[in-house]
PDB file of N, CA and C in Angstrom:
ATOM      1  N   UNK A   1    -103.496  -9.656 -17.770  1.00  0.00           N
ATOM      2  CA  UNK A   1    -103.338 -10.553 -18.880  1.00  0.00           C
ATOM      3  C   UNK A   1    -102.759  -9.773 -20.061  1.00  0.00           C
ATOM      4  N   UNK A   2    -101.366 -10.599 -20.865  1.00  0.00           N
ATOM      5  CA  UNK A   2    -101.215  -9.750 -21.977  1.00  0.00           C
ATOM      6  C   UNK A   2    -101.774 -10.117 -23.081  1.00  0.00           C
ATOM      7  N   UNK A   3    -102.114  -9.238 -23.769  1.00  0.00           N
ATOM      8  CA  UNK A   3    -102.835  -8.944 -25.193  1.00  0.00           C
ATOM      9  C   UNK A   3    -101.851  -8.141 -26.152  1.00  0.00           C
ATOM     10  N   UNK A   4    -101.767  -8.940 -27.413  1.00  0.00           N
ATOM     11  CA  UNK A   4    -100.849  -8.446 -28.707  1.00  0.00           C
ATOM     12  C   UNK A   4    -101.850  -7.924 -29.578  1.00  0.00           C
ATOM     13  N   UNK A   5    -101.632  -6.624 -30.131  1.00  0.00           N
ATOM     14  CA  UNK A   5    -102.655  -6.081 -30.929  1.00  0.00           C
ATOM     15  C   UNK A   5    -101.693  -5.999 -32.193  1.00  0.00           C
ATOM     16  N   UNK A   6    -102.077  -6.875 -33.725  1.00  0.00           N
ATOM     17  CA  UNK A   6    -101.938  -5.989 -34.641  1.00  0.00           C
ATOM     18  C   UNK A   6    -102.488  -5.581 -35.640  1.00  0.00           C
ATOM     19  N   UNK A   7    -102.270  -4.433 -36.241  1.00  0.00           N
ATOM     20  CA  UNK A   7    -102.918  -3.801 -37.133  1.00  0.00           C
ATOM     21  C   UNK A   7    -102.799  -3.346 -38.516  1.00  0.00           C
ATOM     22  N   UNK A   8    -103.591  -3.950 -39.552  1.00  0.00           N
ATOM     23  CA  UNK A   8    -102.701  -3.549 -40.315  1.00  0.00           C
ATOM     24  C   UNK A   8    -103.657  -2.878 -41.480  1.00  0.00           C
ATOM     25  N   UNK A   9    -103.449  -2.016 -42.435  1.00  0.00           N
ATOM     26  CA  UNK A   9    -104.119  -1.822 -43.456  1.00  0.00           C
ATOM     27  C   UNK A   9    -105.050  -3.035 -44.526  1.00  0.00           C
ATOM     28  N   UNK A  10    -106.159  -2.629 -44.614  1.00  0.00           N
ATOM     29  CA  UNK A  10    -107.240  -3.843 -45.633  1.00  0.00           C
ATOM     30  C   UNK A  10    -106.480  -3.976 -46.706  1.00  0.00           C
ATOM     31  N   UNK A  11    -106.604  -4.991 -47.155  1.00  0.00           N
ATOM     32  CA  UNK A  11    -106.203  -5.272 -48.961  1.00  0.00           C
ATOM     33  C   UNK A  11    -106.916  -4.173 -49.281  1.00  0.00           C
ATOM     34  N   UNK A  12    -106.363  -3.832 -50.446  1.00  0.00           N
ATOM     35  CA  UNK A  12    -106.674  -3.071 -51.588  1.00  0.00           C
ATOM     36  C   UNK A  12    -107.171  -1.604 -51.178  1.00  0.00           C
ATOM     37  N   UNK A  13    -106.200  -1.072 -49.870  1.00  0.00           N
ATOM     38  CA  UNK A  13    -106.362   0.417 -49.128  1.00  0.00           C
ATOM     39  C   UNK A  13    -104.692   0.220 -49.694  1.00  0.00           C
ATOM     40  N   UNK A  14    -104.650   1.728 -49.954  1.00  0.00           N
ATOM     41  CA  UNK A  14    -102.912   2.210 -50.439  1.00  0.00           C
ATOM     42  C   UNK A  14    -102.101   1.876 -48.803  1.00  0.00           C
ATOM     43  N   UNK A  15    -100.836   1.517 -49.180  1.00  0.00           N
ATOM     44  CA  UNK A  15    -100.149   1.182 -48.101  1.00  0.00           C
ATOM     45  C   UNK A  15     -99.010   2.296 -48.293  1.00  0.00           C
ATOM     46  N   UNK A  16     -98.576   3.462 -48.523  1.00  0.00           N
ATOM     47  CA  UNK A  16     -97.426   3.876 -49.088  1.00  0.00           C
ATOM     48  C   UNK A  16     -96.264   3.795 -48.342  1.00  0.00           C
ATOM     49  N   UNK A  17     -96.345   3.670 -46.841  1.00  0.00           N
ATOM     50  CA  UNK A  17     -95.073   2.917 -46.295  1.00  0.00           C
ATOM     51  C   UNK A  17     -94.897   1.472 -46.692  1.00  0.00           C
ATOM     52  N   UNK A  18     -95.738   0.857 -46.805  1.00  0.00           N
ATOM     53  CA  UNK A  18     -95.455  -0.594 -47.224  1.00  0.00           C
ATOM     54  C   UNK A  18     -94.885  -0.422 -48.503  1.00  0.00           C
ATOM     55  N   UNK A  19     -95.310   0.109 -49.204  1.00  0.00           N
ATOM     56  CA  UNK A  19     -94.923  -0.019 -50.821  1.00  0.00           C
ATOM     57  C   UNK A  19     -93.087   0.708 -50.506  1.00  0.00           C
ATOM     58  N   UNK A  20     -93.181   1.940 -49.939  1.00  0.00           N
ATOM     59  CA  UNK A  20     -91.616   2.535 -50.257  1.00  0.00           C
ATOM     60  C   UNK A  20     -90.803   1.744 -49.642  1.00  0.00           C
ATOM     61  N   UNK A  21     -91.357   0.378 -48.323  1.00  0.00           N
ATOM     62  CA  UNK A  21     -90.235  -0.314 -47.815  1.00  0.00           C
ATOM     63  C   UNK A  21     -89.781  -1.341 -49.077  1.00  0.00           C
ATOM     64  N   UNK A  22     -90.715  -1.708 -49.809  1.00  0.00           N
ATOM     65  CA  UNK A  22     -90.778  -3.030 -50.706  1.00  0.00           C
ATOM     66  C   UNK A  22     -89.930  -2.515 -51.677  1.00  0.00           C
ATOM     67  N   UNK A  23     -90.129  -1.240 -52.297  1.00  0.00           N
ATOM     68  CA  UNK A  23     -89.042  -0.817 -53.387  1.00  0.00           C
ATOM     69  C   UNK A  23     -87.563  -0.762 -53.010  1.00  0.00           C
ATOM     70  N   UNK A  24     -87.881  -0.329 -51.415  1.00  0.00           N
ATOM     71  CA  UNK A  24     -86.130   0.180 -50.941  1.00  0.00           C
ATOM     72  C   UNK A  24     -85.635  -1.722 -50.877  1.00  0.00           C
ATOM     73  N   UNK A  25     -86.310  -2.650 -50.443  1.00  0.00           N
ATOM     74  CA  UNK A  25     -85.801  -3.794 -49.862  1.00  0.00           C
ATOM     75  C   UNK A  25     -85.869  -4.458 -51.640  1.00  0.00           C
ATOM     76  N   UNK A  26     -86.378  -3.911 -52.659  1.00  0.00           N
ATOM     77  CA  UNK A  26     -85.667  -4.674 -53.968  1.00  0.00           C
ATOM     78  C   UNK A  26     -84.246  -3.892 -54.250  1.00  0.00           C
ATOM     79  N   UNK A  27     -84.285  -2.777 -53.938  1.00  0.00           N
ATOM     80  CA  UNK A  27     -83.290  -1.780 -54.407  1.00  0.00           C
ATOM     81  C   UNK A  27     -81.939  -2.574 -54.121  1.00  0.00           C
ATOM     82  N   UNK A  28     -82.124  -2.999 -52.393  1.00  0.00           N
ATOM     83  CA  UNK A  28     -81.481  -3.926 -51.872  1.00  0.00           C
ATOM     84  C   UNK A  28     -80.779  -5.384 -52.300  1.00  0.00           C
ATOM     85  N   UNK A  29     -81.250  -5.610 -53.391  1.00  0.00           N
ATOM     86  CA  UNK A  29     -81.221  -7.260 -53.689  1.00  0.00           C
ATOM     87  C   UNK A  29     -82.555  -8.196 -53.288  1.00  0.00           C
ATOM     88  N   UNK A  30     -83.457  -7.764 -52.427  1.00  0.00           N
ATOM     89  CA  UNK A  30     -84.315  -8.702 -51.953  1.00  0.00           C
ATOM     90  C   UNK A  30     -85.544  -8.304 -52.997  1.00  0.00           C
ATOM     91  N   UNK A  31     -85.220  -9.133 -54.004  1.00  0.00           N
ATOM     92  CA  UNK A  31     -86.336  -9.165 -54.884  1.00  0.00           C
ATOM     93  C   UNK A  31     -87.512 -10.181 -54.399  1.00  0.00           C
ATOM     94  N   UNK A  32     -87.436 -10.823 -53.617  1.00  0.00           N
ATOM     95  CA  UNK A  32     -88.665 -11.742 -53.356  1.00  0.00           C
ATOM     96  C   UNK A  32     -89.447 -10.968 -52.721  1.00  0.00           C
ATOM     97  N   UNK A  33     -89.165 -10.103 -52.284  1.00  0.00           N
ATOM     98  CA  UNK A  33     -89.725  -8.706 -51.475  1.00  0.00           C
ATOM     99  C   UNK A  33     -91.723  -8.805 -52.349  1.00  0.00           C
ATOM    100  N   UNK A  34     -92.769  -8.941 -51.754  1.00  0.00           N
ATOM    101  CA  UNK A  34     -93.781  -8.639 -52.348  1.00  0.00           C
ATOM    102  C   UNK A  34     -94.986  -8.391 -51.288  1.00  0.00           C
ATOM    103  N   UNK A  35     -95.865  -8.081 -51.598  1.00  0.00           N
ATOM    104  CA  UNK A  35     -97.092  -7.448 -50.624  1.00  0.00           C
ATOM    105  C   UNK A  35     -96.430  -6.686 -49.463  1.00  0.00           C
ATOM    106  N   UNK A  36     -95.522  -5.799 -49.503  1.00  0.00           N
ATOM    107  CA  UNK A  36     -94.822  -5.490 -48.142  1.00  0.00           C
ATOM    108  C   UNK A  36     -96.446  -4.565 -47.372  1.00  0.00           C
ATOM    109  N   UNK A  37     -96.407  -4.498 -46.168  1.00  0.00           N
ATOM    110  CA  UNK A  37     -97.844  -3.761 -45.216  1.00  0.00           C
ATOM    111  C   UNK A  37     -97.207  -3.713 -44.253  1.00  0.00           C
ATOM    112  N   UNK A  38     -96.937  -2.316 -44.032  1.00  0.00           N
ATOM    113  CA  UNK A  38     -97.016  -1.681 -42.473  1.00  0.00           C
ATOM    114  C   UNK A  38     -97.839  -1.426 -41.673  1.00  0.00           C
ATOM    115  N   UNK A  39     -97.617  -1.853 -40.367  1.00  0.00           N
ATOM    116  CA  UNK A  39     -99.151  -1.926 -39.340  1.00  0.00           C
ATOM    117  C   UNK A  39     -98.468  -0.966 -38.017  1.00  0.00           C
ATOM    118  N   UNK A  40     -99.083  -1.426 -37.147  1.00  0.00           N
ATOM    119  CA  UNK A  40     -99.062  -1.565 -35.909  1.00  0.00           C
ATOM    120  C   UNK A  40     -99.194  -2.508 -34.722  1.00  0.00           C
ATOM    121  N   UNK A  41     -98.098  -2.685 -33.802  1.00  0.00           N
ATOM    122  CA  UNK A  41     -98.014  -3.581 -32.950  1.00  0.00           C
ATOM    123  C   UNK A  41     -98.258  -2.893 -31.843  1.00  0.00           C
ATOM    124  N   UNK A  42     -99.498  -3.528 -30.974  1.00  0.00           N
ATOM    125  CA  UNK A  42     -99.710  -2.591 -29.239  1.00  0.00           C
ATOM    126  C   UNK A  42     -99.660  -4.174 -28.407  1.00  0.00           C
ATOM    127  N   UNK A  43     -99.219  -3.379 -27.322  1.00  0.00           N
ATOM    128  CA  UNK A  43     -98.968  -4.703 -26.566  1.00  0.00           C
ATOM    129  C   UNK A  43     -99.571  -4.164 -25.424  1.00  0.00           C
ATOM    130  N   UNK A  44    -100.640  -4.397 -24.596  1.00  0.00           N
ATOM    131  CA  UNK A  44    -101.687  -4.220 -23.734  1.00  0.00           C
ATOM    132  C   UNK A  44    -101.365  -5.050 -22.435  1.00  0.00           C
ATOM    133  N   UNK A  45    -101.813  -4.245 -21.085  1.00  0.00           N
ATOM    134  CA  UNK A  45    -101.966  -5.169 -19.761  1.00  0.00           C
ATOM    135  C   UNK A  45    -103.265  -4.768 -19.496  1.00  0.00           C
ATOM    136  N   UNK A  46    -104.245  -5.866 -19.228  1.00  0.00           N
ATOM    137  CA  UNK A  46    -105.563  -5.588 -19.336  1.00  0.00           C
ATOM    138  C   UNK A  46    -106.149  -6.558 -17.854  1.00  0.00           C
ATOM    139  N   UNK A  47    -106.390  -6.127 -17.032  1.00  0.00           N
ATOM    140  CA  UNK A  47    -107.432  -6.709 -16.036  1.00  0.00           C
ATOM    141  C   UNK A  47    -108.332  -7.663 -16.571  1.00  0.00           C
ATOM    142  N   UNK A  48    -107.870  -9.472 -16.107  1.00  0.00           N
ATOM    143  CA  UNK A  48    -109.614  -9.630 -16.834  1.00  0.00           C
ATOM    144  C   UNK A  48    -109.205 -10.719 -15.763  1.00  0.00           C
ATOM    145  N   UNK A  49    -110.167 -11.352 -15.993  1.00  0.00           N
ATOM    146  CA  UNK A  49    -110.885 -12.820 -15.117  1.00  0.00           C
ATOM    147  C   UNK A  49    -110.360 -14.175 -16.065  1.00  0.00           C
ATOM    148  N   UNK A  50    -110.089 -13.573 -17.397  1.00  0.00           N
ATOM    149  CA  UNK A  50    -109.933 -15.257 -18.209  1.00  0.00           C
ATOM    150  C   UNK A  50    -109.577 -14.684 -19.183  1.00  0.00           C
ATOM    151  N   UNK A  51    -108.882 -15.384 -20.220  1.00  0.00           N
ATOM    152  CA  UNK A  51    -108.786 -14.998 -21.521  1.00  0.00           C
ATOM    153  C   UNK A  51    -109.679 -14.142 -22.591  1.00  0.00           C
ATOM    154  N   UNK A  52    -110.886 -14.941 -22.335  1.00  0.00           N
ATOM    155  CA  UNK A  52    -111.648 -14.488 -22.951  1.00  0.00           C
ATOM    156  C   UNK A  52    -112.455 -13.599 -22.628  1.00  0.00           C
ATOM    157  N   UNK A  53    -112.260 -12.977 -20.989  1.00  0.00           N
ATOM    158  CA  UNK A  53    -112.917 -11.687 -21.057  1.00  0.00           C
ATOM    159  C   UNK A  53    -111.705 -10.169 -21.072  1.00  0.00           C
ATOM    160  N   UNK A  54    -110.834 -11.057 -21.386  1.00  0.00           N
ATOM    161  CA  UNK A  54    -109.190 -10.284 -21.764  1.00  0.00           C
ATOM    162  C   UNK A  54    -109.337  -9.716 -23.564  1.00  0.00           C
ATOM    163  N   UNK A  55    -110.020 -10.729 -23.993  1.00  0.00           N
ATOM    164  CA  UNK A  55    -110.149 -10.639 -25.511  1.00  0.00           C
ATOM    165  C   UNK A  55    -111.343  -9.943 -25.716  1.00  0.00           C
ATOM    166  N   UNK A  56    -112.648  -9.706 -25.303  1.00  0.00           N
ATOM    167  CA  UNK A  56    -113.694  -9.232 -25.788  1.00  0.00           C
ATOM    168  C   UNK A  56    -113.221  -7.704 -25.011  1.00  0.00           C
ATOM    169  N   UNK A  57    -112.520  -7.676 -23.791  1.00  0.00           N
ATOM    170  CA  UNK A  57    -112.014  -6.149 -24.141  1.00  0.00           C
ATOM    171  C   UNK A  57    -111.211  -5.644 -24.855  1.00  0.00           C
ATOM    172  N   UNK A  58    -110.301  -6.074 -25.340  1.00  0.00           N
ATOM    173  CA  UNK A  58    -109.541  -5.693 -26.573  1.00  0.00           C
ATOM    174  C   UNK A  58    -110.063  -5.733 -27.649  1.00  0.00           C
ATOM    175  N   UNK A  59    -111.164  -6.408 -28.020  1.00  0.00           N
ATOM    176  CA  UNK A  59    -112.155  -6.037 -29.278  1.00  0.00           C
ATOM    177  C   UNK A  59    -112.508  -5.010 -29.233  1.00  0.00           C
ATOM    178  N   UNK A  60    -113.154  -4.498 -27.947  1.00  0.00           N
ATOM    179  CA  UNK A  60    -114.256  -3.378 -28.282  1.00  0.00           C
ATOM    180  C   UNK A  60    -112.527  -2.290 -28.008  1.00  0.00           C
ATOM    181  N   UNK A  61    -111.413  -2.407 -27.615  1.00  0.00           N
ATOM    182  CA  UNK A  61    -110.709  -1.158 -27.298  1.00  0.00           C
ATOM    183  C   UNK A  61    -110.404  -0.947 -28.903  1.00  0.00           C
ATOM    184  N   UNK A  62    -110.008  -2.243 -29.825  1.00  0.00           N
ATOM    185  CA  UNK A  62    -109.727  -1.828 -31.333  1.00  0.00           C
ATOM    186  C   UNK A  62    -110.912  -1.293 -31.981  1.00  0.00           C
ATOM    187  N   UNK A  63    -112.303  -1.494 -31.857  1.00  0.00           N
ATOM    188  CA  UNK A  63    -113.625  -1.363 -32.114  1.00  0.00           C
ATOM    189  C   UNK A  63    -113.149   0.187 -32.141  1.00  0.00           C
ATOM    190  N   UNK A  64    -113.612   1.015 -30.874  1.00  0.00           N
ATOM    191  CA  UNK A  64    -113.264   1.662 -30.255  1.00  0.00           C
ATOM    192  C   UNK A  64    -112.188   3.017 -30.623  1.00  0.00           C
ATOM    193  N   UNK A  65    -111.040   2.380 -30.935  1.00  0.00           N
ATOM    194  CA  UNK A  65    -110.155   3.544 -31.151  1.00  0.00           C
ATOM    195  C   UNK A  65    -108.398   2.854 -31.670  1.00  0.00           C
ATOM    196  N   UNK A  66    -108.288   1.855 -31.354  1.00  0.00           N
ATOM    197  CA  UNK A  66    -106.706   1.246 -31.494  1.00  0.00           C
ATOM    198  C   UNK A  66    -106.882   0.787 -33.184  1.00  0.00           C
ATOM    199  N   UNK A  67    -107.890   0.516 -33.967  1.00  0.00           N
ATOM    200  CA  UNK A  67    -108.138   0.353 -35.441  1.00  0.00           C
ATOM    201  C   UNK A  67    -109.200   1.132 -35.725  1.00  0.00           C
ATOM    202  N   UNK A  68    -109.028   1.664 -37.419  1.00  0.00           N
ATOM    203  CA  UNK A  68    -109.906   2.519 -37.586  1.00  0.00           C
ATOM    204  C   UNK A  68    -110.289   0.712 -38.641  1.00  0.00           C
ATOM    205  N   UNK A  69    -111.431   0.487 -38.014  1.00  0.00           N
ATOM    206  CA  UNK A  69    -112.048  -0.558 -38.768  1.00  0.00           C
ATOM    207  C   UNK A  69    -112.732  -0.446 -40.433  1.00  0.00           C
ATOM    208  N   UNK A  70    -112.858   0.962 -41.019  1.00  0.00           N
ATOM    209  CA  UNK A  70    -112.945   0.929 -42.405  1.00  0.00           C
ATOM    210  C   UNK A  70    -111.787   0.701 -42.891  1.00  0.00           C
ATOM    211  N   UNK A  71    -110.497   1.042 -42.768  1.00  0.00           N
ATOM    212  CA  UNK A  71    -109.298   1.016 -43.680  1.00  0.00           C
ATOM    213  C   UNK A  71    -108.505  -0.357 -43.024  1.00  0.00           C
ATOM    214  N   UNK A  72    -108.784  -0.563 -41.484  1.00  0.00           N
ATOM    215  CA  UNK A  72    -107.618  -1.701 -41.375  1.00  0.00           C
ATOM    216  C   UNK A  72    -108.254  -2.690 -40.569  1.00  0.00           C
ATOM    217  N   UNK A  73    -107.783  -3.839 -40.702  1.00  0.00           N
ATOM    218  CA  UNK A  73    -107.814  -5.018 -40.030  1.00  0.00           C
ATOM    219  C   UNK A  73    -107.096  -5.091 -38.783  1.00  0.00           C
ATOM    220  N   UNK A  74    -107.676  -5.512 -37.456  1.00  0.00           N
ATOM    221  CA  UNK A  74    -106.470  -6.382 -36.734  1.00  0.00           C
ATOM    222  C   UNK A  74    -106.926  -7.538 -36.159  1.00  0.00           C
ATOM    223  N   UNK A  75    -105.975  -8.196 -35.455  1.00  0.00           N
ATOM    224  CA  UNK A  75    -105.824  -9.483 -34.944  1.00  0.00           C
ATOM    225  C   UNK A  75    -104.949  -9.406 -33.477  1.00  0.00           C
ATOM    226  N   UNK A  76    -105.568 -10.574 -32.996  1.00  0.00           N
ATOM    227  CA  UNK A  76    -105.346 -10.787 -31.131  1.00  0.00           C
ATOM    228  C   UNK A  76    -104.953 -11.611 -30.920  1.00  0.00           C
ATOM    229  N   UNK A  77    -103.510 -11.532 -30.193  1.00  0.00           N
ATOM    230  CA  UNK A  77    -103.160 -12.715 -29.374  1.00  0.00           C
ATOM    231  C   UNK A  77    -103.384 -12.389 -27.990  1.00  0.00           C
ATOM    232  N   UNK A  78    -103.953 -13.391 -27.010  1.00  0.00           N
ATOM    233  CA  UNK A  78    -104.504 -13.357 -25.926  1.00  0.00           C
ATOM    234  C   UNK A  78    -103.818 -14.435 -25.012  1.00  0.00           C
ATOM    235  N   UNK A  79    -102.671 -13.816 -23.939  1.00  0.00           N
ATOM    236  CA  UNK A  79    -102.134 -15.359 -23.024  1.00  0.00           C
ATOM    237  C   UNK A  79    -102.843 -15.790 -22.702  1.00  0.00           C
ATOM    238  N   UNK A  80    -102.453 -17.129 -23.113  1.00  0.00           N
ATOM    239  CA  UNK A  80    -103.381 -18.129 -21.792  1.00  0.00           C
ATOM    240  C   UNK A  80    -104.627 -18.976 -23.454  1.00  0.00           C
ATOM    241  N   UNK A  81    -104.769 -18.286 -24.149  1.00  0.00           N
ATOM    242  CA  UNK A  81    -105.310 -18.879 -25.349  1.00  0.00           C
ATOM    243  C   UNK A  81    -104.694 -19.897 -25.809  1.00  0.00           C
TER     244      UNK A  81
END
């Protein structure tokens, strides 16, 4: 089953790639440019029985080690959800 992992820094943790893309993309002309956040995208093949035992292992793998859960957030897309 595939699983989309992403990850991204908490509000109000410094982003400094996010921020130097947001300055370079006004530098650019794209002034609407705002909150820019750089993450991480993992894209997983995971053995499971159902979605949802596809998803409670990808919790505990971000739990675990794929997010450091004090500084960042992530979120799951799970086929078949």
């Amino acid at each position: 089953m595939l699983v989309e992992v992403f990850v991204t820094p908490k509000r109000g943790v410094l982003d400094p790639q996010g921020r130097a893309i947001e300055q370079s993309l006004k530098s650019l002309g794209f002034r609407q440019a705002r909150g820019v956040r750089v993450g991480k995208y993992i894209l997983l093949e995971i053995e499971a029985g159902s979605a949802a035992e596809a998803r409670r292992t990808a919790q505990a793998m971000c739990e675990r080690l794929l997010a450091n859960t004090v500084i960042e957030d992530y979120r799951l897309r799970v086929e078949g959800e």
